[in-house]
PDB file of N, CA and C in Angstrom:
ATOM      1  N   UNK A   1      86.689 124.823  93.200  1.00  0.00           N
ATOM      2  CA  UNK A   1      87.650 124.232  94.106  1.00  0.00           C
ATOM      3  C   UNK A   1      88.734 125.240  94.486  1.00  0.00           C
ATOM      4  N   UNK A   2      89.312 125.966  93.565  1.00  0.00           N
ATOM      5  CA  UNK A   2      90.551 126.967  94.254  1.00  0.00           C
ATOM      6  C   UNK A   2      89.873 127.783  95.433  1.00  0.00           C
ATOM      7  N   UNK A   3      88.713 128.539  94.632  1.00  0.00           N
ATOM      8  CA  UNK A   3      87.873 129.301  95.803  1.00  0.00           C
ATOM      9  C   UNK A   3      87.667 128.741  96.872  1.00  0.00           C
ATOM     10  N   UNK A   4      87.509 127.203  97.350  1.00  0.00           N
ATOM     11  CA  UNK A   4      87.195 126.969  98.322  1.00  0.00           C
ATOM     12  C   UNK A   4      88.633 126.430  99.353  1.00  0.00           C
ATOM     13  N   UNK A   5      89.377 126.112  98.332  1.00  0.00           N
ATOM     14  CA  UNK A   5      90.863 126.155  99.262  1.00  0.00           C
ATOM     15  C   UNK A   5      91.275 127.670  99.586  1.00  0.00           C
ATOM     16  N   UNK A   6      91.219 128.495  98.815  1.00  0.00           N
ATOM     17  CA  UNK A   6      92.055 129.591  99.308  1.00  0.00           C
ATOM     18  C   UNK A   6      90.957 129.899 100.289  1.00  0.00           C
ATOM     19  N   UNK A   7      89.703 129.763 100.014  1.00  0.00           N
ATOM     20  CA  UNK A   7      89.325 130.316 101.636  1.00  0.00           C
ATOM     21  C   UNK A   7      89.696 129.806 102.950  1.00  0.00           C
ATOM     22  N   UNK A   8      90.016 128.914 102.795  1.00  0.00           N
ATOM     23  CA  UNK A   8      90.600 127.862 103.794  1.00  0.00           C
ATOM     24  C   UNK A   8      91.958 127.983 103.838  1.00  0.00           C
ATOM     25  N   UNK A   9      92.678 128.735 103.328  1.00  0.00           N
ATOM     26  CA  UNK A   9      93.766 129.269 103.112  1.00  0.00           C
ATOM     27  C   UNK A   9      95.148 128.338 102.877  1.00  0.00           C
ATOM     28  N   UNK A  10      94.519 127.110 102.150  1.00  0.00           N
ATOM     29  CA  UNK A  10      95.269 126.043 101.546  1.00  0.00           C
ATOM     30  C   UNK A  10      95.659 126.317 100.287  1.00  0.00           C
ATOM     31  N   UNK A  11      97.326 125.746  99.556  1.00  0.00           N
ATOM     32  CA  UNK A  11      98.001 125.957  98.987  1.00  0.00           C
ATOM     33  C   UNK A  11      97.424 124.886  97.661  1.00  0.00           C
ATOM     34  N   UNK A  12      96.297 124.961  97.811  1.00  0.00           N
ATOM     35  CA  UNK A  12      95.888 124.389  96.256  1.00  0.00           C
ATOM     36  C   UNK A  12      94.644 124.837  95.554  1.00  0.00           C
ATOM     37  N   UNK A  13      94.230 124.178  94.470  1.00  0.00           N
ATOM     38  CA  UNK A  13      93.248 125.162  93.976  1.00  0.00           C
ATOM     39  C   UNK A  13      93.080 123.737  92.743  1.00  0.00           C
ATOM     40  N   UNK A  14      92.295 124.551  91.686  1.00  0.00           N
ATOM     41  CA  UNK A  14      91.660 123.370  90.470  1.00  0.00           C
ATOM     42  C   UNK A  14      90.466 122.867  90.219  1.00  0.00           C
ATOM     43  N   UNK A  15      89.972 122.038  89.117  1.00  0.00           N
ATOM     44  CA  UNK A  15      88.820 121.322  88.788  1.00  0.00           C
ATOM     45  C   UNK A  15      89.050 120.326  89.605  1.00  0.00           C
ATOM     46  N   UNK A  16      87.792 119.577  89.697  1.00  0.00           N
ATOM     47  CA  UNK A  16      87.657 118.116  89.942  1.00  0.00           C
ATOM     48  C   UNK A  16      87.825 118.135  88.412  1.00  0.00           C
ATOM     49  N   UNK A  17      88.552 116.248  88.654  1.00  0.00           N
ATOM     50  CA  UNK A  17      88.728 115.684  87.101  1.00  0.00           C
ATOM     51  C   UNK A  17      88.064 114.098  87.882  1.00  0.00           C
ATOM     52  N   UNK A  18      87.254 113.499  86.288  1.00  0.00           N
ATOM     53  CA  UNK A  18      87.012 111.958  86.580  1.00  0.00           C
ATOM     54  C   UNK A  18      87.318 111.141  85.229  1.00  0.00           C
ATOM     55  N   UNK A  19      88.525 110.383  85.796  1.00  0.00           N
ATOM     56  CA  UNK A  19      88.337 109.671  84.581  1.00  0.00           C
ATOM     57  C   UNK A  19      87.683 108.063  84.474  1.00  0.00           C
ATOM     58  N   UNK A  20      86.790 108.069  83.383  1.00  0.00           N
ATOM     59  CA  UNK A  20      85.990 107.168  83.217  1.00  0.00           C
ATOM     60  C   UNK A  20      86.622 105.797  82.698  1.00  0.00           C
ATOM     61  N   UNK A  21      86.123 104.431  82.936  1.00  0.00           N
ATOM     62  CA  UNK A  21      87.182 103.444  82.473  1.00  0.00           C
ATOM     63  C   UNK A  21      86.119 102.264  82.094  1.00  0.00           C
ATOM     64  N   UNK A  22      86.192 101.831  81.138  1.00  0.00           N
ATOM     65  CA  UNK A  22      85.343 100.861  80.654  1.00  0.00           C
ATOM     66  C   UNK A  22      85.103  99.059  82.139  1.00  0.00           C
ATOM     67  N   UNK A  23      86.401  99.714  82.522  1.00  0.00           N
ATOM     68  CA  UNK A  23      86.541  98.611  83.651  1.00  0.00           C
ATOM     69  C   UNK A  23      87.507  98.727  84.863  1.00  0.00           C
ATOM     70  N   UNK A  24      87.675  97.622  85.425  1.00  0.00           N
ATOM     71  CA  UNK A  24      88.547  97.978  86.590  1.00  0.00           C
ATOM     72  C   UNK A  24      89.608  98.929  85.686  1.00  0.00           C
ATOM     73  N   UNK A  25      90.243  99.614  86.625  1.00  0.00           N
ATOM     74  CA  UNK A  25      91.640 100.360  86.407  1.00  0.00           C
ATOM     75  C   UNK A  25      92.348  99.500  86.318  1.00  0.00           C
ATOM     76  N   UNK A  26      93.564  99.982  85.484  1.00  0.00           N
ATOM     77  CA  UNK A  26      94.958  99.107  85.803  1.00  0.00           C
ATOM     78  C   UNK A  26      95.710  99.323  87.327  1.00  0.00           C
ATOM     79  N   UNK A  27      95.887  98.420  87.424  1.00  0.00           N
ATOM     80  CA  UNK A  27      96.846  98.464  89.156  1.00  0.00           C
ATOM     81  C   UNK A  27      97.906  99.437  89.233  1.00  0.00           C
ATOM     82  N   UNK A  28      98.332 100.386  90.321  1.00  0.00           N
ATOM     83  CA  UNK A  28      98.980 101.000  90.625  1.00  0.00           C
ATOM     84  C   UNK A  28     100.527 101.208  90.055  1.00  0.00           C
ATOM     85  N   UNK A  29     100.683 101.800  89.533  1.00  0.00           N
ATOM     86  CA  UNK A  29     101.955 101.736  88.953  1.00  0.00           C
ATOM     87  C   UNK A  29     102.440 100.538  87.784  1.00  0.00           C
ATOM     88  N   UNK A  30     101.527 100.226  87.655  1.00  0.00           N
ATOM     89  CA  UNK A  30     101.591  99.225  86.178  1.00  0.00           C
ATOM     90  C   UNK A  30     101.729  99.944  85.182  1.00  0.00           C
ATOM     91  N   UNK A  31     102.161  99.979  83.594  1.00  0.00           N
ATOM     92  CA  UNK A  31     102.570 100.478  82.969  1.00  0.00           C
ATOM     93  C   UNK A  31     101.152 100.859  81.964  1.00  0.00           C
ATOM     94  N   UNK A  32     100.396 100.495  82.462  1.00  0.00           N
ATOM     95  CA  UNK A  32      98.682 100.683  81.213  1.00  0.00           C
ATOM     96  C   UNK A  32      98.177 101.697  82.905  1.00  0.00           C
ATOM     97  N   UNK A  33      98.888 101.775  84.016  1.00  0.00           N
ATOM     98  CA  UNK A  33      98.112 103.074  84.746  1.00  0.00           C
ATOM     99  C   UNK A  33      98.844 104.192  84.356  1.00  0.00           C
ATOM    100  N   UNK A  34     100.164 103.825  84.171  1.00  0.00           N
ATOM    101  CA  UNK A  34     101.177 104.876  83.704  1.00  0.00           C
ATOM    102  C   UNK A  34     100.506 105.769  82.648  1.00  0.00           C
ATOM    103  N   UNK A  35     100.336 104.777  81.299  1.00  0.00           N
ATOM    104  CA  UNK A  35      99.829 105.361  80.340  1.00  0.00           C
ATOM    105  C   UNK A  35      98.667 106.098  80.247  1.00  0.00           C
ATOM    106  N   UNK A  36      97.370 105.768  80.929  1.00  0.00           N
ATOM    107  CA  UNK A  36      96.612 106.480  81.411  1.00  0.00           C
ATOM    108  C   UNK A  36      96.611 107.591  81.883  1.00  0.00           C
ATOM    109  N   UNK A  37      97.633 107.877  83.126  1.00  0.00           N
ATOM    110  CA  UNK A  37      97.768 108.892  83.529  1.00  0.00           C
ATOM    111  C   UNK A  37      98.477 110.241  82.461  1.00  0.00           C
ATOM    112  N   UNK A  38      99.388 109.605  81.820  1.00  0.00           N
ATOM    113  CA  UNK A  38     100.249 110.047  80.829  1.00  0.00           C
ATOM    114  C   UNK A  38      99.125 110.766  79.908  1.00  0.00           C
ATOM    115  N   UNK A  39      98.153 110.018  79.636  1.00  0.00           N
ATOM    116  CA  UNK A  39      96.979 110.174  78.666  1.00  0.00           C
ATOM    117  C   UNK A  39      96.017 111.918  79.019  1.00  0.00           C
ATOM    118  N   UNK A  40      96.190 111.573  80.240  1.00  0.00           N
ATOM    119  CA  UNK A  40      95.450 112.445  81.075  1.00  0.00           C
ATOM    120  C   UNK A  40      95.956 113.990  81.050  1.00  0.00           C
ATOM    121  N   UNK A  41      97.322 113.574  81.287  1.00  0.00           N
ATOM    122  CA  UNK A  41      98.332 114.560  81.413  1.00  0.00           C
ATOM    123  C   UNK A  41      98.381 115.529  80.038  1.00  0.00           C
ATOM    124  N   UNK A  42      98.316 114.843  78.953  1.00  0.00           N
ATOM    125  CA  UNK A  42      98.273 115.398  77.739  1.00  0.00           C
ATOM    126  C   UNK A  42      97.279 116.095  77.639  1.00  0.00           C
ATOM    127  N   UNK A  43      96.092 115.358  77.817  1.00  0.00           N
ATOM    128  CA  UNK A  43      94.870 116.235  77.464  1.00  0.00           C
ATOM    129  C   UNK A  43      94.670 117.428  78.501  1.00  0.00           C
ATOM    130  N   UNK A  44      95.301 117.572  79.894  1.00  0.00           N
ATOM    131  CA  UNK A  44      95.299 118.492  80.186  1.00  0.00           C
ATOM    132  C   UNK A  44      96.052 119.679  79.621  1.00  0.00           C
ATOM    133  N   UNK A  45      97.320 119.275  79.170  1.00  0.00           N
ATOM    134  CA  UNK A  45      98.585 120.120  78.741  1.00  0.00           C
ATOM    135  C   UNK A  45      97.545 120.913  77.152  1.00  0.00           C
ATOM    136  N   UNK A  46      96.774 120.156  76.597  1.00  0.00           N
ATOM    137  CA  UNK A  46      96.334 120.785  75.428  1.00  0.00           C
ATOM    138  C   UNK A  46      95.457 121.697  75.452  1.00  0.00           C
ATOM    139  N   UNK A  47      94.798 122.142  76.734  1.00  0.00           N
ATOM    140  CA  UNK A  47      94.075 123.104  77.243  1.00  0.00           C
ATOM    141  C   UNK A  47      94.579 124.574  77.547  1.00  0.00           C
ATOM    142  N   UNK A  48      95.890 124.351  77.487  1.00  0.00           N
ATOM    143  CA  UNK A  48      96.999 125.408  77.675  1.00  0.00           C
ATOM    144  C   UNK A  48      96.419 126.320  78.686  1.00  0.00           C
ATOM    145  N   UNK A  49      96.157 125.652  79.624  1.00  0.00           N
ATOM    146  CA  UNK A  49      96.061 126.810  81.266  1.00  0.00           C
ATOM    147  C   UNK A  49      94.474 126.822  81.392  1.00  0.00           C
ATOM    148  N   UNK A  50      93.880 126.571  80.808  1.00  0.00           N
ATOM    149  CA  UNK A  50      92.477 127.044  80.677  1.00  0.00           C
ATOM    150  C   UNK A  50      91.004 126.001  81.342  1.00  0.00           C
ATOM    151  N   UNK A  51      92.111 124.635  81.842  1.00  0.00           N
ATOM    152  CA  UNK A  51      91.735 123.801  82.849  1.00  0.00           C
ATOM    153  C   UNK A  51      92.992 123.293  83.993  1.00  0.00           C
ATOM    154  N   UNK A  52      93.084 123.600  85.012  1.00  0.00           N
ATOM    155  CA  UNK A  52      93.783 123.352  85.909  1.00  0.00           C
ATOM    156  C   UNK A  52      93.047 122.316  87.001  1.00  0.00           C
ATOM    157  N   UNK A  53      93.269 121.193  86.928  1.00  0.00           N
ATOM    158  CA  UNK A  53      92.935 119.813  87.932  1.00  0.00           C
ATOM    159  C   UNK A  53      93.131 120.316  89.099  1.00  0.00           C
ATOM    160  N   UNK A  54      92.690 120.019  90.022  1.00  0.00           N
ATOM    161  CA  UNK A  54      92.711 119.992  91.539  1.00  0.00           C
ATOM    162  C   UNK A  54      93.519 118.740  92.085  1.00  0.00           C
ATOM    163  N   UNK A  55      93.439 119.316  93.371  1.00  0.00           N
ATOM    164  CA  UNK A  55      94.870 117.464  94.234  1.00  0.00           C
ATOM    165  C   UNK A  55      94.169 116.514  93.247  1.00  0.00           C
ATOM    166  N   UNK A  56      94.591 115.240  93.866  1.00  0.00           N
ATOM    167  CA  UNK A  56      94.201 114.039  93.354  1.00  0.00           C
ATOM    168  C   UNK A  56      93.788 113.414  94.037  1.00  0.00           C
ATOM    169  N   UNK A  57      92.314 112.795  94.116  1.00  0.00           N
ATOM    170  CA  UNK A  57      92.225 112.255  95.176  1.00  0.00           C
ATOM    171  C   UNK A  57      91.468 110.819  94.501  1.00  0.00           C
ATOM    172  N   UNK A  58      91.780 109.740  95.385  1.00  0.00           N
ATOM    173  CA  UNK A  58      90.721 108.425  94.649  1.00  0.00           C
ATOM    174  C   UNK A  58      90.122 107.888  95.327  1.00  0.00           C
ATOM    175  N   UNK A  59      89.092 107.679  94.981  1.00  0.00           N
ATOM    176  CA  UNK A  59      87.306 106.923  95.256  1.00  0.00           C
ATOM    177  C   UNK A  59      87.054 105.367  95.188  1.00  0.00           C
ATOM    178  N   UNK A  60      87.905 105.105  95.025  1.00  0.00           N
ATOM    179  CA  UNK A  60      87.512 103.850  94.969  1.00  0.00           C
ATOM    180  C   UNK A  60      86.771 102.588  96.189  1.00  0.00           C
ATOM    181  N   UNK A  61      87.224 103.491  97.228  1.00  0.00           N
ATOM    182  CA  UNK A  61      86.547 102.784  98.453  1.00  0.00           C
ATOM    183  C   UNK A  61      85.141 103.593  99.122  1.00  0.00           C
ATOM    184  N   UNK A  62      85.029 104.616  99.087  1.00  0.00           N
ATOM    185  CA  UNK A  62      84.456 105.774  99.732  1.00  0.00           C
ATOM    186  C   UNK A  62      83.812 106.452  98.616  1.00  0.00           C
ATOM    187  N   UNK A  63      82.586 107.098  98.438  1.00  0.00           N
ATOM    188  CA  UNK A  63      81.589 107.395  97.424  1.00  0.00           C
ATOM    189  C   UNK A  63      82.104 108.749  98.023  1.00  0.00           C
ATOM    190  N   UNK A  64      82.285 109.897  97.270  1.00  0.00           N
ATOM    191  CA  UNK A  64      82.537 111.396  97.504  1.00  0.00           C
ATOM    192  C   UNK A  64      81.339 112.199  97.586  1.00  0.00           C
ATOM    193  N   UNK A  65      80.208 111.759  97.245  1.00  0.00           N
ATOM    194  CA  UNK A  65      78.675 112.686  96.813  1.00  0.00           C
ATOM    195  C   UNK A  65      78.359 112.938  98.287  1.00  0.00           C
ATOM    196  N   UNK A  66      78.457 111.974  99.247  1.00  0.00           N
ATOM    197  CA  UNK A  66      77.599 112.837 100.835  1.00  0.00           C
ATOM    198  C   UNK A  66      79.089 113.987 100.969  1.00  0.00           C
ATOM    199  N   UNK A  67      80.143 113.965 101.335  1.00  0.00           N
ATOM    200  CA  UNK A  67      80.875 115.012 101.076  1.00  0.00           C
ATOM    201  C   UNK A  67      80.686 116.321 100.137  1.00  0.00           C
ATOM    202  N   UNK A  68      80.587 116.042  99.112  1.00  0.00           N
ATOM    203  CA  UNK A  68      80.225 116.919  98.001  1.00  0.00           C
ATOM    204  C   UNK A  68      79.260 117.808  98.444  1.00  0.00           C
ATOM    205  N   UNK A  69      78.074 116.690  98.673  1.00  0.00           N
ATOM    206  CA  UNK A  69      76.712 117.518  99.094  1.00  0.00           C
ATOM    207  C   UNK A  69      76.722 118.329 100.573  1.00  0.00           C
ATOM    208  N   UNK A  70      77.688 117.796 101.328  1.00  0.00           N
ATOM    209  CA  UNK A  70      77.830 118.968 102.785  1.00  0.00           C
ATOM    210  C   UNK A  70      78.454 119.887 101.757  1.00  0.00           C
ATOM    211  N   UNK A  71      79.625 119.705 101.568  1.00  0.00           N
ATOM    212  CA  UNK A  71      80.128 121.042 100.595  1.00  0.00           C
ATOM    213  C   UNK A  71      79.072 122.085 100.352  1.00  0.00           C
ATOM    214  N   UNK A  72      78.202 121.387  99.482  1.00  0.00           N
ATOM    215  CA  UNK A  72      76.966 122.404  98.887  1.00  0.00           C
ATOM    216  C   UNK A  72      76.499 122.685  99.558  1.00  0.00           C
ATOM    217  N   UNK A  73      75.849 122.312 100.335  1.00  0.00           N
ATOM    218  CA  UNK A  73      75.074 122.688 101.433  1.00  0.00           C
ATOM    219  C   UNK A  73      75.961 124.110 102.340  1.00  0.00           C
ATOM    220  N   UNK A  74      76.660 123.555 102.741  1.00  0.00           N
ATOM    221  CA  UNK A  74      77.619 124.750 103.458  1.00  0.00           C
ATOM    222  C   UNK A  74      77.719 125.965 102.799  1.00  0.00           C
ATOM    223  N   UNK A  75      77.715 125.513 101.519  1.00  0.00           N
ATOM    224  CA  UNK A  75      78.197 126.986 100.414  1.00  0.00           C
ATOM    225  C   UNK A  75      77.181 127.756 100.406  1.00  0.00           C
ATOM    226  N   UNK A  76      76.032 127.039 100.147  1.00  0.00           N
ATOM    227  CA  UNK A  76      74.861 127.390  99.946  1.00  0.00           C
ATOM    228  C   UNK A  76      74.053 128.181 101.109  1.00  0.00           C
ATOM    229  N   UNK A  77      74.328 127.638 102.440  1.00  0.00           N
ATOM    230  CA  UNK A  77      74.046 128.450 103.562  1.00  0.00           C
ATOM    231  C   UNK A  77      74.712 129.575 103.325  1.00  0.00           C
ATOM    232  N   UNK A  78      76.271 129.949 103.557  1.00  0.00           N
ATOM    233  CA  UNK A  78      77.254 130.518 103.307  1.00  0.00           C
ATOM    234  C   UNK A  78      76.389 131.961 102.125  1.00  0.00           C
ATOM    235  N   UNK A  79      76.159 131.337 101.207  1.00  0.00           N
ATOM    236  CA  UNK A  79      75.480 132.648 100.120  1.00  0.00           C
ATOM    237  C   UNK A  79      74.464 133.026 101.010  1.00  0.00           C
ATOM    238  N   UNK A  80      73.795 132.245 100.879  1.00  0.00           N
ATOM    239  CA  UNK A  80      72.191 132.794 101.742  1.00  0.00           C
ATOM    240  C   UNK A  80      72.607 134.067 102.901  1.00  0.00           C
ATOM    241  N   UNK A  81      73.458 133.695 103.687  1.00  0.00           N
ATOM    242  CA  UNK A  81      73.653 134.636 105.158  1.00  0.00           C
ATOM    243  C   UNK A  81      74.341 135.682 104.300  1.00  0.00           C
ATOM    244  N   UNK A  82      74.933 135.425 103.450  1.00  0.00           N
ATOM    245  CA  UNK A  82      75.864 137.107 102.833  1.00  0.00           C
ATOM    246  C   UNK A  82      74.999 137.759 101.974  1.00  0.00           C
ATOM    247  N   UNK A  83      74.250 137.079 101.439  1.00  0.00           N
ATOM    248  CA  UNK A  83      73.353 138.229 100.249  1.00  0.00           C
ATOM    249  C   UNK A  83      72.666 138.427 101.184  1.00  0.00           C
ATOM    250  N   UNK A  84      71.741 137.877 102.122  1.00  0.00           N
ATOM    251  CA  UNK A  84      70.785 138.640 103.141  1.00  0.00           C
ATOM    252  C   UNK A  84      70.787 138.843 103.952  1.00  0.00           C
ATOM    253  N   UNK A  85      72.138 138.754 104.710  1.00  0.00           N
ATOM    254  CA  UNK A  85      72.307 139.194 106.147  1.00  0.00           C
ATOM    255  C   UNK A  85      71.696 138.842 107.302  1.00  0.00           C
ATOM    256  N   UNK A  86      71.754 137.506 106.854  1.00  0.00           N
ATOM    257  CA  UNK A  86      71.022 136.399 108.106  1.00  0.00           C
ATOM    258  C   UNK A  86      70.834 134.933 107.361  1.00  0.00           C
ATOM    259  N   UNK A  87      70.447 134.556 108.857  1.00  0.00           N
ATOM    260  CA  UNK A  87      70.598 133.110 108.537  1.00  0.00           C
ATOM    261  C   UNK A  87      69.126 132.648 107.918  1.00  0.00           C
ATOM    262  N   UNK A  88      69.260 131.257 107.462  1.00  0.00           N
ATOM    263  CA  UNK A  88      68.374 130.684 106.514  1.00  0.00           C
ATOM    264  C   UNK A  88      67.019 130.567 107.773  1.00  0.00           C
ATOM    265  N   UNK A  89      66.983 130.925 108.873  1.00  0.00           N
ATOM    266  CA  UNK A  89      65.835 131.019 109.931  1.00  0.00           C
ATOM    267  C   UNK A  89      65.114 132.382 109.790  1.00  0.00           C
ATOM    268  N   UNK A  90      65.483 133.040 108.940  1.00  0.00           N
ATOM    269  CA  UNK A  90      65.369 134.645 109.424  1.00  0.00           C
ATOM    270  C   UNK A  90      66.176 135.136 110.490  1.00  0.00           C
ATOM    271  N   UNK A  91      66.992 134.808 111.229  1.00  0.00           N
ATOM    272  CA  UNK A  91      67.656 135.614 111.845  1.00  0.00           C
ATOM    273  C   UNK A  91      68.303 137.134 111.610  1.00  0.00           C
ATOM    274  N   UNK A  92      68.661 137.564 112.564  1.00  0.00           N
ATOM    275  CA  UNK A  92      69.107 138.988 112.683  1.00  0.00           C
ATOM    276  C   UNK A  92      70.466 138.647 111.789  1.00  0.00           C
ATOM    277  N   UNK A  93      71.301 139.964 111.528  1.00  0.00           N
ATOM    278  CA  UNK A  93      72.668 139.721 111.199  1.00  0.00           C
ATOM    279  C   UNK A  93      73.416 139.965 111.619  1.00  0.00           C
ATOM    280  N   UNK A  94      73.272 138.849 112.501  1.00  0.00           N
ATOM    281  CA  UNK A  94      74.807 138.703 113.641  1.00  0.00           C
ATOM    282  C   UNK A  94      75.637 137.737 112.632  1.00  0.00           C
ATOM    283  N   UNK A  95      76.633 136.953 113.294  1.00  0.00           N
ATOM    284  CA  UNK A  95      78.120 135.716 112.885  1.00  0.00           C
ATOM    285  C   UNK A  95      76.923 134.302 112.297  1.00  0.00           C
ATOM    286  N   UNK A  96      77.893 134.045 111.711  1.00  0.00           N
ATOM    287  CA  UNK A  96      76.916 133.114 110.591  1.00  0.00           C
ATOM    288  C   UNK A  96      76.813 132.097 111.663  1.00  0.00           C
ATOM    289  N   UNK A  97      75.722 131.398 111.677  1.00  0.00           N
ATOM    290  CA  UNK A  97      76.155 129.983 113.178  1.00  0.00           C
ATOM    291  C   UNK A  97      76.254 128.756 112.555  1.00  0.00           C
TER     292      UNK A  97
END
């Protein structure tokens, strides 16, 4: 994720994080989401630098995997044209299309 913001030359960077929940979440700003988050927060802090989270973003309406998978896909073209100097057609090595 940083790699793919700074190429994009956005001011963030990080893991994806998921946290798993036996059930619904607690509601927004309720004091058991608080704690959760709080929870979260710790276990990151105990990593001492060595996992850094990315924005925050939530799923709860919208499935992230067809996103994800253009991601990959893109990246994946993206390698292909730079290690071989063309596109995934055989093309010449002209601008990636």
């Amino acid at each position: 994720m940083t790699l793919k913001h700074a190429l994009a030359e956005l001011p963030y960077g990080g893991a994806k994080s998921v946290v798993l929940a036996d059930g619904p979440l607690p509601a927004p700003g309720s004091p058991e989401r608080v704690a959760l988050m709080e929870r979260y927060g710790d276990f990151v802090a105990r990593t001492a630098g060595s996992y850094v989270p990315g924005v925050r973003a939530f799923c709860d309406e919208v499935a992230p995997g067809p996103c994800t998978g253009r991601g990959v896909y893109a990246a994946m073209r993206a390698a292909v044209r730079h290690a071989l100097g063309r596109g995934r057609d055989g093309g010449g090595t002209g601008p990636p299309t």
